[in-house]
Structure formats: C-alpha cells, structure tokens
C-alpha atoms as a PDB file:
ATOM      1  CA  UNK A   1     -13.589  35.675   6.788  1.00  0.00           C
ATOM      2  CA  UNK A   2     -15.504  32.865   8.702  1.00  0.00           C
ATOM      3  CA  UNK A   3     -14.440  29.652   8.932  1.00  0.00           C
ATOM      4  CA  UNK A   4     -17.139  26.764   7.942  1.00  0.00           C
ATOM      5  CA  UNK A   5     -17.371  23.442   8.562  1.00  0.00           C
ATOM      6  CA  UNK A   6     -18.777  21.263   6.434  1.00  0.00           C
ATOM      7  CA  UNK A   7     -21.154  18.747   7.830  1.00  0.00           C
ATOM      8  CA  UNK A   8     -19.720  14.881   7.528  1.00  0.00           C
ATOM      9  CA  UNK A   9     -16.031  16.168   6.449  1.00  0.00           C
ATOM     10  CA  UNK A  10     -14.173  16.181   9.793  1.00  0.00           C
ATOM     11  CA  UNK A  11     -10.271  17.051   9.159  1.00  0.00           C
ATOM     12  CA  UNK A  12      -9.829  15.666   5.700  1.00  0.00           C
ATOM     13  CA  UNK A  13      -6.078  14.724   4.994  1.00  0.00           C
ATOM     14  CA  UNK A  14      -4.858  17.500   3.162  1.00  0.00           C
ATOM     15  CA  UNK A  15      -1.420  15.901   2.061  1.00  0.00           C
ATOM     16  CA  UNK A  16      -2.451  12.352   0.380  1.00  0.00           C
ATOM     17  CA  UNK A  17       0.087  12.034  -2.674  1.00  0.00           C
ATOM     18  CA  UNK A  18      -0.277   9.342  -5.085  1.00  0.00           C
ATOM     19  CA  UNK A  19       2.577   6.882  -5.857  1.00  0.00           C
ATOM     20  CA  UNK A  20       3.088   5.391  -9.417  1.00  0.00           C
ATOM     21  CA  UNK A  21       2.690   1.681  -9.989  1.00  0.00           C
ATOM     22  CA  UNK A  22       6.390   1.640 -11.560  1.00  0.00           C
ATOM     23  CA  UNK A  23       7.750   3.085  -8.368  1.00  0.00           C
ATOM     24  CA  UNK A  24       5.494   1.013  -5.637  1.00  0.00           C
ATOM     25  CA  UNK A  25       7.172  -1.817  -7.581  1.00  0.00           C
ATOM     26  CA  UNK A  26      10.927  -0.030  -6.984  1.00  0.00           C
ATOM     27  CA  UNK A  27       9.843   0.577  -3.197  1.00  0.00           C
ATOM     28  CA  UNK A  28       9.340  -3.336  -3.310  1.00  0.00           C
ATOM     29  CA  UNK A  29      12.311  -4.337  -5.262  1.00  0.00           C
ATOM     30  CA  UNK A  30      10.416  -6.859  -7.144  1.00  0.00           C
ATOM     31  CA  UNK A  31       9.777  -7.549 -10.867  1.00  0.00           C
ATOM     32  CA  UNK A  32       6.342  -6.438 -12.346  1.00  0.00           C
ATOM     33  CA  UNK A  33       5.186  -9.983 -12.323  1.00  0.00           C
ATOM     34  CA  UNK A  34       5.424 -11.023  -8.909  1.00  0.00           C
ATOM     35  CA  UNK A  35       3.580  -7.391  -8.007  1.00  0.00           C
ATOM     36  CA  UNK A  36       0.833  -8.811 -10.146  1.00  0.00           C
ATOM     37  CA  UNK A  37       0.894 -11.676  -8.570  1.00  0.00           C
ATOM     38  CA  UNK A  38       0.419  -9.950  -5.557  1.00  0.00           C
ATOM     39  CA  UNK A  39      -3.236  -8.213  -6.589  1.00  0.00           C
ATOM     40  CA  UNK A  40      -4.715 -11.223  -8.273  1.00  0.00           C
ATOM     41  CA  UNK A  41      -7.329 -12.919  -6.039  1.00  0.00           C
ATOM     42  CA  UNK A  42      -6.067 -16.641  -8.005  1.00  0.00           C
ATOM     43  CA  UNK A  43      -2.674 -16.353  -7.345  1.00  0.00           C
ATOM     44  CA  UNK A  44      -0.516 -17.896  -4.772  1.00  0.00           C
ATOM     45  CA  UNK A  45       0.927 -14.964  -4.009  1.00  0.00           C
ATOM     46  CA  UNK A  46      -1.985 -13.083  -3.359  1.00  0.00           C
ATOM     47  CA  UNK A  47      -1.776 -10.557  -0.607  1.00  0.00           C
ATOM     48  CA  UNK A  48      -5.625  -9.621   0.184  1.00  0.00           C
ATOM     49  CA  UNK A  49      -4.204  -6.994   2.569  1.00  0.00           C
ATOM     50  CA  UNK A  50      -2.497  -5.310   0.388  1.00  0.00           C
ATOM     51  CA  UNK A  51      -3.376  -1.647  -0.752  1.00  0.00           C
ATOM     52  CA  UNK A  52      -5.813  -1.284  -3.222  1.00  0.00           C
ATOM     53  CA  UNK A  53      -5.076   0.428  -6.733  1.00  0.00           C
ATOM     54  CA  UNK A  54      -6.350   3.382  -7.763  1.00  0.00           C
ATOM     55  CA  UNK A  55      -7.059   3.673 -11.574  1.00  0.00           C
ATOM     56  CA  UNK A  56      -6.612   6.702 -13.352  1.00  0.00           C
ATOM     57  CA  UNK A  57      -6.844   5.333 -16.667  1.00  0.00           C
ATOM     58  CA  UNK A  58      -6.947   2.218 -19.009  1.00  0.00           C
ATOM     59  CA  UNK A  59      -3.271   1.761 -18.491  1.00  0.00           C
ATOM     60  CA  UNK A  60      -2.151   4.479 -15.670  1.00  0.00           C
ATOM     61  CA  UNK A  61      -2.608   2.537 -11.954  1.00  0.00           C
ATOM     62  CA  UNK A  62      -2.052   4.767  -8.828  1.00  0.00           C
ATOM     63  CA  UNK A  63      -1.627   3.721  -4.995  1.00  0.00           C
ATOM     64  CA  UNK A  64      -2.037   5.903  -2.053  1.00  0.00           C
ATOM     65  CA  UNK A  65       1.842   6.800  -0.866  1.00  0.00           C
ATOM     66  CA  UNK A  66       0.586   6.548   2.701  1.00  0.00           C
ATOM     67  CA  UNK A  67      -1.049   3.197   2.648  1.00  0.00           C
ATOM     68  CA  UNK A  68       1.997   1.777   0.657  1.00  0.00           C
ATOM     69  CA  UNK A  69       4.267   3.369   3.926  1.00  0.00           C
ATOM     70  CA  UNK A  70       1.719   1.899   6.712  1.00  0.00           C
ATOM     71  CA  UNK A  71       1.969  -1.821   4.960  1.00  0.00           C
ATOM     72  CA  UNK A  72       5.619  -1.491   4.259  1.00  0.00           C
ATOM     73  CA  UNK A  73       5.779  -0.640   8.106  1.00  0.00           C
ATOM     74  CA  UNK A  74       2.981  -3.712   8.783  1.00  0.00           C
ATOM     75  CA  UNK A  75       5.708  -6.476   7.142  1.00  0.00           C
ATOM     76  CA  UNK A  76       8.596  -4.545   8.838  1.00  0.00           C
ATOM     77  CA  UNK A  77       6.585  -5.272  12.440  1.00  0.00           C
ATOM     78  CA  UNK A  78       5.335  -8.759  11.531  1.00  0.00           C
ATOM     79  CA  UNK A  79       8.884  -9.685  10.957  1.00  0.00           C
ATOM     80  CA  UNK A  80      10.260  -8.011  14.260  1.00  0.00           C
ATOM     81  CA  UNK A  81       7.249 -10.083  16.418  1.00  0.00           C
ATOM     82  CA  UNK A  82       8.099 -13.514  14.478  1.00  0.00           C
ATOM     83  CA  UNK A  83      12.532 -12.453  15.445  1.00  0.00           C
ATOM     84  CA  UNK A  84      10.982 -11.940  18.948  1.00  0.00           C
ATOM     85  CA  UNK A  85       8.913 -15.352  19.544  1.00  0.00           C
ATOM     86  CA  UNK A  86      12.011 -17.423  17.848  1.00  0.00           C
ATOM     87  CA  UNK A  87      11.104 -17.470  14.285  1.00  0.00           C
ATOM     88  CA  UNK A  88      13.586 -17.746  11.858  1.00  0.00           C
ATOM     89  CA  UNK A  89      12.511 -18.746   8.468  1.00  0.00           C
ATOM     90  CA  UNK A  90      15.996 -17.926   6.948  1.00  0.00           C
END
C-alpha cells in the first residue's frame, strides 16, 4: 500500500484531546465565576491570551488539552522571569 500525501496537510497532530470546561476550571483551582471572568472581553479579569473555547453544543464548552498545558506553562515562566529580575508581588 502507498503512502499519500495530501496537498496542504503537512504532519497533522494526531493526538489533540479535548479537555472539559469543568476540569480546565479544576486544573485552575478557581470557581466557575472567576473562569468566566477570564473569557469575557468586559471584564477586569479578562485574559485575551487565553485559549479559546471550543463549543460542542448549547451548553457543552471544550478546550484544547494542549493549549491549556502550553499557557499553564506560559504563567509558570512569566512568574520564574519576574522571581529572576526581583519581583515579588507577594
């Protein structure tokens, strides 16, 4: 059997898992409120680089597991560079 490749799909990611809404919100350790806070544009607390939601339903929101890792691992490194120039916002 020959092996194809298909033009414009170069190595597509073939383990992206979805992550509930219910357990990005565990990961987070906050309460479901703040979270929303954290995806509406007129909030305070709005985090524009947060990862977007994927909806797979009127009431069923999914995020990429991935994306949720690589921004968990962005705050982790933000933290470690403000520790390293003197930063302490204890």
């Amino acid at each position: 059997m020959e092996n194809k490749i298909i033009t414009g799909i170069q190595n597509p990611e073939p383990n992206i898992e979805f992550i509930r809404k219910q357990d990005v919100i565990k990961l987070f350790q906050v309460s479901p409120a703040v979270f929303d806070r954290w995806q509406r544009k007129d909030s305070g607390y709005y985090r524009p680089d947060f990862p977007k939601k994927i909806k797979q339903g009127s009431n069923y929101v999914v995020y990429v597991r991935s994306e949720i890792k690589a921004y968990m691992q962005k705050l982790i490194d933000e933290r470690d560079n403000q520790t390293e120039q003197g930063g302490n916002d204890d």
